[in-house]
C-alpha atoms as a PDB file:
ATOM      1  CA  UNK A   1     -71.868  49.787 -15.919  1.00  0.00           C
ATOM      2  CA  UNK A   2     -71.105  50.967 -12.571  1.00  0.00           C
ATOM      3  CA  UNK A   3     -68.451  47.733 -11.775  1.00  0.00           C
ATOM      4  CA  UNK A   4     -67.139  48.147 -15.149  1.00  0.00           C
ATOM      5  CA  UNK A   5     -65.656  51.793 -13.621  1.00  0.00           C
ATOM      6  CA  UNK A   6     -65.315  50.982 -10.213  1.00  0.00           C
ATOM      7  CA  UNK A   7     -64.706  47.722 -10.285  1.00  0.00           C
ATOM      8  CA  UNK A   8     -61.115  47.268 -10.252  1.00  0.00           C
ATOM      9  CA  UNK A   9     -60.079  47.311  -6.591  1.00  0.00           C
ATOM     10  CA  UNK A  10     -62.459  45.973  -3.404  1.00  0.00           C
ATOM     11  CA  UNK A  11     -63.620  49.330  -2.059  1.00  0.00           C
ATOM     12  CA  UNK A  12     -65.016  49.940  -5.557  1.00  0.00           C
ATOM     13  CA  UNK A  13     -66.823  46.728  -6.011  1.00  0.00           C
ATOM     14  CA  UNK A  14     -68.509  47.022  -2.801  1.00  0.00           C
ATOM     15  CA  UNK A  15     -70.167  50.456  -3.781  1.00  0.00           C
ATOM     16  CA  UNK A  16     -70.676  48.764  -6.931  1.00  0.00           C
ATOM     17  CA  UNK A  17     -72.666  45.913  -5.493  1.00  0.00           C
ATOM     18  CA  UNK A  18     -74.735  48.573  -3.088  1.00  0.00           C
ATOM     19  CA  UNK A  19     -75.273  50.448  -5.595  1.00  0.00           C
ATOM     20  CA  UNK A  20     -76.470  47.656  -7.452  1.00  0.00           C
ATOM     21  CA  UNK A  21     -78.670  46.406  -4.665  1.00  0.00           C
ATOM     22  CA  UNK A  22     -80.201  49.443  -4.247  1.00  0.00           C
ATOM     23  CA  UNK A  23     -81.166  49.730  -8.259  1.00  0.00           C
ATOM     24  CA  UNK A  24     -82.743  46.418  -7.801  1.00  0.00           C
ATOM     25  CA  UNK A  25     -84.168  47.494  -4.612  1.00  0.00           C
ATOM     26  CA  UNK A  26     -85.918  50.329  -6.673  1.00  0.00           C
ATOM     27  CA  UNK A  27     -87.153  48.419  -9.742  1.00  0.00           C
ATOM     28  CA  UNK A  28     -88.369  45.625  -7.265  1.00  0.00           C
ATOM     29  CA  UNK A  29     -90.128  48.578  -5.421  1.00  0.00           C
ATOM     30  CA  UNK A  30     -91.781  50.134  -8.737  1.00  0.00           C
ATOM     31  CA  UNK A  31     -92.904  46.859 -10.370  1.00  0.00           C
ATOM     32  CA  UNK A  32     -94.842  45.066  -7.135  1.00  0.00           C
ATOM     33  CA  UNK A  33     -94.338  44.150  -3.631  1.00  0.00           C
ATOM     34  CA  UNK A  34     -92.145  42.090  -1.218  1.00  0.00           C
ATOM     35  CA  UNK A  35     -91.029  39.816  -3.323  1.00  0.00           C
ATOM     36  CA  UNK A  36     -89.910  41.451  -6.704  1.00  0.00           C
ATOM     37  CA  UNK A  37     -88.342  44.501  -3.919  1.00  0.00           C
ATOM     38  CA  UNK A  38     -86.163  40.833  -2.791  1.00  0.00           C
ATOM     39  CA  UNK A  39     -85.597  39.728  -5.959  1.00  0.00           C
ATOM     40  CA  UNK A  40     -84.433  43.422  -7.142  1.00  0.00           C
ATOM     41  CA  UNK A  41     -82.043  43.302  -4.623  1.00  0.00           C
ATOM     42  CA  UNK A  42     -80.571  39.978  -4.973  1.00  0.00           C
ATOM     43  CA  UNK A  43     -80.456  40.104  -9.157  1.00  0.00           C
ATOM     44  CA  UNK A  44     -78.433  43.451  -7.965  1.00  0.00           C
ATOM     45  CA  UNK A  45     -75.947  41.593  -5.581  1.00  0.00           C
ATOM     46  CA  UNK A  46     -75.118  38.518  -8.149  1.00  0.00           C
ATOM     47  CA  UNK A  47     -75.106  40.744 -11.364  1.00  0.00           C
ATOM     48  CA  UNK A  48     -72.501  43.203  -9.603  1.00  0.00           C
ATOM     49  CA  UNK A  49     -70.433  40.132  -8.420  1.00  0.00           C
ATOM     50  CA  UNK A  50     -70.688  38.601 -11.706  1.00  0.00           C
ATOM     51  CA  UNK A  51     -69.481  41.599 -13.754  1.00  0.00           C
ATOM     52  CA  UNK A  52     -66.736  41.661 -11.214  1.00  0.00           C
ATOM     53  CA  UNK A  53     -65.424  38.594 -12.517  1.00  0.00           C
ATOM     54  CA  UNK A  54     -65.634  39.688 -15.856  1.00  0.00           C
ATOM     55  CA  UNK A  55     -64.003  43.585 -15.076  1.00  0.00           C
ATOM     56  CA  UNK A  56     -61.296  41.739 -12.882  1.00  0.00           C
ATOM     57  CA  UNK A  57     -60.479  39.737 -15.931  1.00  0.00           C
ATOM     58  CA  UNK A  58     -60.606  41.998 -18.732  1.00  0.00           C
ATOM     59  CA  UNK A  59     -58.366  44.674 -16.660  1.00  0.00           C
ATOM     60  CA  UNK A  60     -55.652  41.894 -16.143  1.00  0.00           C
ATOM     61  CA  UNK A  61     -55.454  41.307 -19.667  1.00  0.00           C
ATOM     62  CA  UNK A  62     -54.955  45.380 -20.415  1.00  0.00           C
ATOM     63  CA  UNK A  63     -58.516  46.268 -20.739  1.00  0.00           C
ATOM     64  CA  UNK A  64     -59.607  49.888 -20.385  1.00  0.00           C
ATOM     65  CA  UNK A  65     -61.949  51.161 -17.728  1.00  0.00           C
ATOM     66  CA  UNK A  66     -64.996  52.833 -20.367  1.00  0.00           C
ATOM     67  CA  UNK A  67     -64.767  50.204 -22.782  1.00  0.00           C
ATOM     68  CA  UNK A  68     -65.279  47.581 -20.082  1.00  0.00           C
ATOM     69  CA  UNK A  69     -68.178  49.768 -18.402  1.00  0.00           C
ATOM     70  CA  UNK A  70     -69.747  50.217 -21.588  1.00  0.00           C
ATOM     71  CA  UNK A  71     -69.726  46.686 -22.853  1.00  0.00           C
ATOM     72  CA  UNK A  72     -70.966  45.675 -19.236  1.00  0.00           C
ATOM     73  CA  UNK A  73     -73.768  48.166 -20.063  1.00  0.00           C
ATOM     74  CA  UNK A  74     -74.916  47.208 -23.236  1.00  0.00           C
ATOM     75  CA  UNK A  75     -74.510  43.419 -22.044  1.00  0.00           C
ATOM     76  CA  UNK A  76     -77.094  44.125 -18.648  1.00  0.00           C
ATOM     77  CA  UNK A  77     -79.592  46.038 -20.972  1.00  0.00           C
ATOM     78  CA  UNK A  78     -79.345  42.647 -22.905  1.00  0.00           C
ATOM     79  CA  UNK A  79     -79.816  40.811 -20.525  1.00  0.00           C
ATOM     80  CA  UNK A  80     -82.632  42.447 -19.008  1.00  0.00           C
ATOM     81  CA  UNK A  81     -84.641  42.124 -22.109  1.00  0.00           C
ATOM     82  CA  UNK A  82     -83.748  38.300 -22.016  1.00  0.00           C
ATOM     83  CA  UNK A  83     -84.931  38.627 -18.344  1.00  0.00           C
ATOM     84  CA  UNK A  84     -88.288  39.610 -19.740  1.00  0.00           C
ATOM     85  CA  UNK A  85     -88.765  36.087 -20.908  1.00  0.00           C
ATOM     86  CA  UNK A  86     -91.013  34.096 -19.321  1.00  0.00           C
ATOM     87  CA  UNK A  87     -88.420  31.265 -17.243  1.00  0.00           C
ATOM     88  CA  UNK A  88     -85.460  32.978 -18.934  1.00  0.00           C
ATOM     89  CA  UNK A  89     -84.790  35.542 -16.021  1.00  0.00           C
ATOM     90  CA  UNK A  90     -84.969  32.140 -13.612  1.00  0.00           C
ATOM     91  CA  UNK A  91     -82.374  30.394 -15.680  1.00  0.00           C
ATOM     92  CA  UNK A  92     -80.085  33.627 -15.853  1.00  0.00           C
ATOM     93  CA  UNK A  93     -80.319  33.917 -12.061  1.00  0.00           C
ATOM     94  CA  UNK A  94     -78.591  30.507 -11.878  1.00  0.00           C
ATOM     95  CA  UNK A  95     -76.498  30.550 -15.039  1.00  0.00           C
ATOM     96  CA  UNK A  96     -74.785  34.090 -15.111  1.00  0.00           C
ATOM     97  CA  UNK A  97     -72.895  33.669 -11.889  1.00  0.00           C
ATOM     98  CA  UNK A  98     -72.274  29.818 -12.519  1.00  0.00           C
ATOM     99  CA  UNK A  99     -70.701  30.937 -15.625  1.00  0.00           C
ATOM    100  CA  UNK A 100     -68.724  33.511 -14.041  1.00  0.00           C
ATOM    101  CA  UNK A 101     -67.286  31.427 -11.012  1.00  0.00           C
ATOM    102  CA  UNK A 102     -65.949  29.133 -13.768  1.00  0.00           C
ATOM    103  CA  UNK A 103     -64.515  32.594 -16.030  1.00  0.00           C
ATOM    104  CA  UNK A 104     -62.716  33.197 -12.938  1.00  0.00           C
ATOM    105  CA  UNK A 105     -60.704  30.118 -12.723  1.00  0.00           C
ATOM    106  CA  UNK A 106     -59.505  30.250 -16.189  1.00  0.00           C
ATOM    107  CA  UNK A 107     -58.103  33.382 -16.539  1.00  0.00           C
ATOM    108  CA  UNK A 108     -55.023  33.118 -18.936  1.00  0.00           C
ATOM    109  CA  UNK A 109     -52.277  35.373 -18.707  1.00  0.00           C
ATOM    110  CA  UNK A 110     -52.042  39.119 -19.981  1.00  0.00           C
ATOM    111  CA  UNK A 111     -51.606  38.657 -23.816  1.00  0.00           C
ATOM    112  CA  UNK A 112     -48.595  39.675 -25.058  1.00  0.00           C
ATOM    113  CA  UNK A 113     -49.350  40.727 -28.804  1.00  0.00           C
ATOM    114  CA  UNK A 114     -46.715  42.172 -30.861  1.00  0.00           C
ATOM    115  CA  UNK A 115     -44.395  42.153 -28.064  1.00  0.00           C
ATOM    116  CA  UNK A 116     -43.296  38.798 -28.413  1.00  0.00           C
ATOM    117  CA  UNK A 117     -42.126  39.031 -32.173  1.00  0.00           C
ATOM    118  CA  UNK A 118     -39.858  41.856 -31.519  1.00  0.00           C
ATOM    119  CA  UNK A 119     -37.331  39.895 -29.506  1.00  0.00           C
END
């Protein structure tokens, strides 16, 4: 939800990805040892760079800041309980940011709406 505010410029989406690090770092920390605290912090990193690619989008195309932020947090809540899911959370570690890297390279233009019938 963070990158869905801050996300629109670079200095933003680096706090957004720290912060989001950090979050994982936390949950990691309160569910086990080493290795969930790594994984924490990773699933932070890609899902912050992921919903970049989404916010970077949706902004282009005249999006507004708390819609985007709260559709990117209903969306993680989502897909945290997917996460839950034994396998499922492996698969979205590989498939989320796949699916964004290929979001990113078809962004269309702004749409135009009405505009265009009124000339």
């Amino acid at each position: 939800m963070l990158i869905g505010i801050l996300g629109s410029n670079v200095l933003g989406l680096g706090v957004g990805t720290i912060v989001g690090a950090a979050v994982g770092v936390a949950i990691g920390l309160a569910i086990g040892e080493t290795a969930e605290l790594i994984a924490g912090a990773v699933g932070g990193v890609l899902g912050a760079l992921s919903a970049a690619a989404v916010v970077h989008g949706a902004l282009r195309r005249g999006g507004t800041r708390l819609g985007i932020a709260a559709y990117l947090g209903v969306l993680g809540l989502l897909i945290c309980l997917v996460a839950l899911i034994p396998a499922a959370g492996y698969v979205e570690a590989v498939a989320i940011p796949l699916l964004a890297a290929r979001m990113r390279g078809r962004q269309a233009a702004r749409f135009a709406g009405l505009r265009t019938l009124a000339k």
